[in-house]
Protein backbone atom coordinates (compact mmCIF):
# COMPACT_ATOMS: atom_id res chain seq x y z
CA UNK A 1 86.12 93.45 101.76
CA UNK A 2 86.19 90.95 104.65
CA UNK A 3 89.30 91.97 105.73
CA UNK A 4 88.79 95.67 106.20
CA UNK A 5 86.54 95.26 109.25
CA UNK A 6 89.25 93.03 110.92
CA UNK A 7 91.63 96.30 110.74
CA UNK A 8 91.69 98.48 113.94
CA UNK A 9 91.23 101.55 112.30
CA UNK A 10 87.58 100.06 110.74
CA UNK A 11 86.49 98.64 113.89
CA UNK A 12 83.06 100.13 114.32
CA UNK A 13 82.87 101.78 110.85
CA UNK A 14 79.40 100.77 108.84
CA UNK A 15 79.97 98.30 106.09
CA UNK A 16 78.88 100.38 103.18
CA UNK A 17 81.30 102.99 104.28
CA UNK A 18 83.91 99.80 103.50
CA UNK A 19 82.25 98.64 100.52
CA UNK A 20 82.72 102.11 99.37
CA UNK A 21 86.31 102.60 100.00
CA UNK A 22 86.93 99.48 98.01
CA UNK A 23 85.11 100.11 95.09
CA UNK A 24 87.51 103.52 95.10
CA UNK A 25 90.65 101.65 94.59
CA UNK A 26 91.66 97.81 93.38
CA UNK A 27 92.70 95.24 95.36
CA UNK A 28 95.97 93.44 94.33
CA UNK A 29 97.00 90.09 95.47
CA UNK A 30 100.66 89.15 96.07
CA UNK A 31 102.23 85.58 96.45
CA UNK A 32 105.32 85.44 98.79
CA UNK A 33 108.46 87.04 96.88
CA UNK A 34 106.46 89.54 94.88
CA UNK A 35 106.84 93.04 94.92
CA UNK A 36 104.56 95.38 95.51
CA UNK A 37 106.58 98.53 94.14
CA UNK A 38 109.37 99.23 93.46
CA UNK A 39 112.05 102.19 94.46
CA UNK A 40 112.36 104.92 92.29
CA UNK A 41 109.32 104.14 90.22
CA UNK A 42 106.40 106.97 90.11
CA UNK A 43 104.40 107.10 93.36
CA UNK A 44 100.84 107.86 91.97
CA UNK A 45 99.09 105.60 94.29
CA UNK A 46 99.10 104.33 97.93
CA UNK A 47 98.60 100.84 99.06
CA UNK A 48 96.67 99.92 102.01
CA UNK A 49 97.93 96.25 103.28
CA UNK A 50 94.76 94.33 103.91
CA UNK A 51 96.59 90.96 104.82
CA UNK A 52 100.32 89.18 104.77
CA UNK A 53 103.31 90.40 105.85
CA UNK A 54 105.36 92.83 103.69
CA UNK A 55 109.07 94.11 103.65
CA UNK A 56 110.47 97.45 102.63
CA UNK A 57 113.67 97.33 101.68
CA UNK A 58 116.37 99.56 100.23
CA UNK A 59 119.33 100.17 97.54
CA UNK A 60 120.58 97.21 94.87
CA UNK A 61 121.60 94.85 98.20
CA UNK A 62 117.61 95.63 99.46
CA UNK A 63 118.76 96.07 102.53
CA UNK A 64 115.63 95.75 105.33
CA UNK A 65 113.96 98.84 106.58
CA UNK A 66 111.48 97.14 108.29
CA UNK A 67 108.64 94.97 107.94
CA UNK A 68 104.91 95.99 107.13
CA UNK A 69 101.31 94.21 107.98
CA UNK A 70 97.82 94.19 107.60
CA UNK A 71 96.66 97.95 108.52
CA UNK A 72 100.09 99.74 107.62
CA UNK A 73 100.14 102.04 104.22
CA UNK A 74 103.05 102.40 101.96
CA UNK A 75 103.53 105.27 99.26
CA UNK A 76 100.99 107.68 101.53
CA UNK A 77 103.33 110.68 100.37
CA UNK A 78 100.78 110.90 97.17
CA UNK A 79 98.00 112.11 99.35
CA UNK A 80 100.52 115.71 99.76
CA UNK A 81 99.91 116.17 96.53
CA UNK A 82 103.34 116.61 95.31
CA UNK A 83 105.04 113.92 92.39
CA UNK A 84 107.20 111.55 94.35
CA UNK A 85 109.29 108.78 93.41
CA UNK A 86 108.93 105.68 95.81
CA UNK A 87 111.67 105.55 98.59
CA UNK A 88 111.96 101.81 99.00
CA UNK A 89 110.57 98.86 97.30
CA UNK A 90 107.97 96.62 99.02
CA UNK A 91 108.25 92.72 98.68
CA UNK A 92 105.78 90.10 100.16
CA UNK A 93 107.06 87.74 102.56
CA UNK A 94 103.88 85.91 102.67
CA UNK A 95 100.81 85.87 100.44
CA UNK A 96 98.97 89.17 100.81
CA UNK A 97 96.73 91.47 99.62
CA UNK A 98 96.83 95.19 99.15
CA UNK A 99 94.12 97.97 98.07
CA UNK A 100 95.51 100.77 95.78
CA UNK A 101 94.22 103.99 96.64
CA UNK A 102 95.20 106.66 93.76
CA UNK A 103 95.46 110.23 94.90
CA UNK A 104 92.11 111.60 94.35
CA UNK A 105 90.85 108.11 95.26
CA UNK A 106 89.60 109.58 98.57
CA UNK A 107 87.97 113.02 96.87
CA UNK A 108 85.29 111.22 96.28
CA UNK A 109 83.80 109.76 99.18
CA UNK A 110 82.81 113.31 101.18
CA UNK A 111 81.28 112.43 104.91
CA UNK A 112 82.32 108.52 104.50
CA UNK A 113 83.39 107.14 108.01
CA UNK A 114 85.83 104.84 106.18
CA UNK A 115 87.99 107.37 104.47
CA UNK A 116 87.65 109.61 107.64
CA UNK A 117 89.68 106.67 109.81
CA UNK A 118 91.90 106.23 106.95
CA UNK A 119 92.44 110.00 107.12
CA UNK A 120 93.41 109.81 110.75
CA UNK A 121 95.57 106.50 110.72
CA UNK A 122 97.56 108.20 107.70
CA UNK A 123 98.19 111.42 110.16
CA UNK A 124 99.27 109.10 112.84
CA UNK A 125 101.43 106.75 110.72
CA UNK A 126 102.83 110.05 109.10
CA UNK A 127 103.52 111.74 112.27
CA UNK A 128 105.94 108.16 113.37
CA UNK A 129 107.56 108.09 110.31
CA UNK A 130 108.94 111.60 109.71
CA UNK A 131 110.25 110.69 113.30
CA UNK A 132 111.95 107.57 112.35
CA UNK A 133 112.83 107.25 108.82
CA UNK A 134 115.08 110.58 108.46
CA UNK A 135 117.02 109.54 111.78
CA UNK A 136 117.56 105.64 110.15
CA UNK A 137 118.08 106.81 106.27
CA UNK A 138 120.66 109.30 107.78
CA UNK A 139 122.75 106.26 109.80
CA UNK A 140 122.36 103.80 107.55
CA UNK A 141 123.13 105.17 104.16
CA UNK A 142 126.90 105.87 102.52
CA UNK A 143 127.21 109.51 100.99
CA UNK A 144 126.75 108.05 97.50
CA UNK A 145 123.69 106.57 98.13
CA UNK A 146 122.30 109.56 100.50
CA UNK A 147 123.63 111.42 96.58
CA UNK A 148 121.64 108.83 94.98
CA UNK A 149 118.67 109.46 96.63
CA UNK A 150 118.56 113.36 96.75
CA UNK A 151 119.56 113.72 93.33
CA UNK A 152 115.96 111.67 92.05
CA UNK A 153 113.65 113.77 94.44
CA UNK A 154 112.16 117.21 92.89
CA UNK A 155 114.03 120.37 93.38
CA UNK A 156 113.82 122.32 97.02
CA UNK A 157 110.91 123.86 98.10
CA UNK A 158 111.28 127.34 99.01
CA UNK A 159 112.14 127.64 102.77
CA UNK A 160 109.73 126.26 105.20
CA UNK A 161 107.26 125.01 102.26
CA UNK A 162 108.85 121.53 102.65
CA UNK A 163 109.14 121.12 106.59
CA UNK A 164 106.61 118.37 108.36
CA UNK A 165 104.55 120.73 109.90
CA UNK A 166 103.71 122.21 106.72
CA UNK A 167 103.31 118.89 104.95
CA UNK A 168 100.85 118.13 107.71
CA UNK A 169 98.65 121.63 107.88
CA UNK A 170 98.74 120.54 103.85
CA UNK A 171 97.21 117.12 105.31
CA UNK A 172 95.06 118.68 107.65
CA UNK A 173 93.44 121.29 105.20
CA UNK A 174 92.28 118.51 102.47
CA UNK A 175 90.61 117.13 105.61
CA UNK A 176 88.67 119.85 106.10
């Protein structure tokens, strides 16, 4: 719980909003070289890193997508609401921790100011990554892995049910 408060998006949220987003999920601890998941496994959870620095990386040569700290959340595509498989795999450069939020985890904590800046960082994190990931997966994979990847996702959604803005008016009306 101490490191929650240190995270900008907590900064002025009451303490037993925290301790209440905690007790929602479980906190994992990861020494350096651990993974946190795995690609292609089930995404029925997001993790929220608390502390430690964290690496996603991608395909059998894990090739680096990027590196994650304190504050960031991987595997937030649960909260949609759709079954997803996990896009990269996460590994721990340094010791870390990590809270795992399931998908309803956040149901049920109505009117807590903790889950409310969660809510909003997710929308904002959300909103840079549909900007940045489809441009670098599209550059940086071959066509058999871009065939690797498509063929493990669900089928098609019917046209215009899959775009980002309706993801995120899907976001915005659990909000509500």
């Amino acid at each position: 719980m101490d490191s929650l408060p240190t995270l900008r998006m907590f900064r002025g949220v009451p303490r037993d909003h925290l301790a209440d987003l905690m007790a929602a999920g479980e906190v994992r601890s990861l020494l350096a070289g651990e993974v946190l998941v795995e690609e292609g496994s089930e995404c029925d959870s997001a993790w929220l890193l608390l502390a430690g620095r964290m690496q996603a990386v991608m395909g059998p040569e894990r090739r680096a997508l990027g590196d994650l700290w304190a504050g960031e959340i991987v595997g937030e595509r649960v909260f949609f609401g759709r079954p997803q498989t996990r896009v990269a795999t996460v590994v721990a450069v340094t010791d870390g921790s990590a809270l795992r939020l399931g998908a309803g985890a956040l149901d049920g904590l109505p009117g807590n100011e903790a889950v409310a800046a969660l809510q909003r960082h997710l929308i904002e994190v959300t909103a840079r990554r549909l900007k940045s990931v489809d441009l670098t997966r599209r550059n940086a994979w071959s066509a058999e892995e871009r065939a690797a990847f498509e063929a493990r996702q669900p089928a098609a959604e019917p046209a215009g049910l899959g775009s980002p803005e309706v993801a995120a008016e899907g976001l915005f009306a659990r909000l509500k």
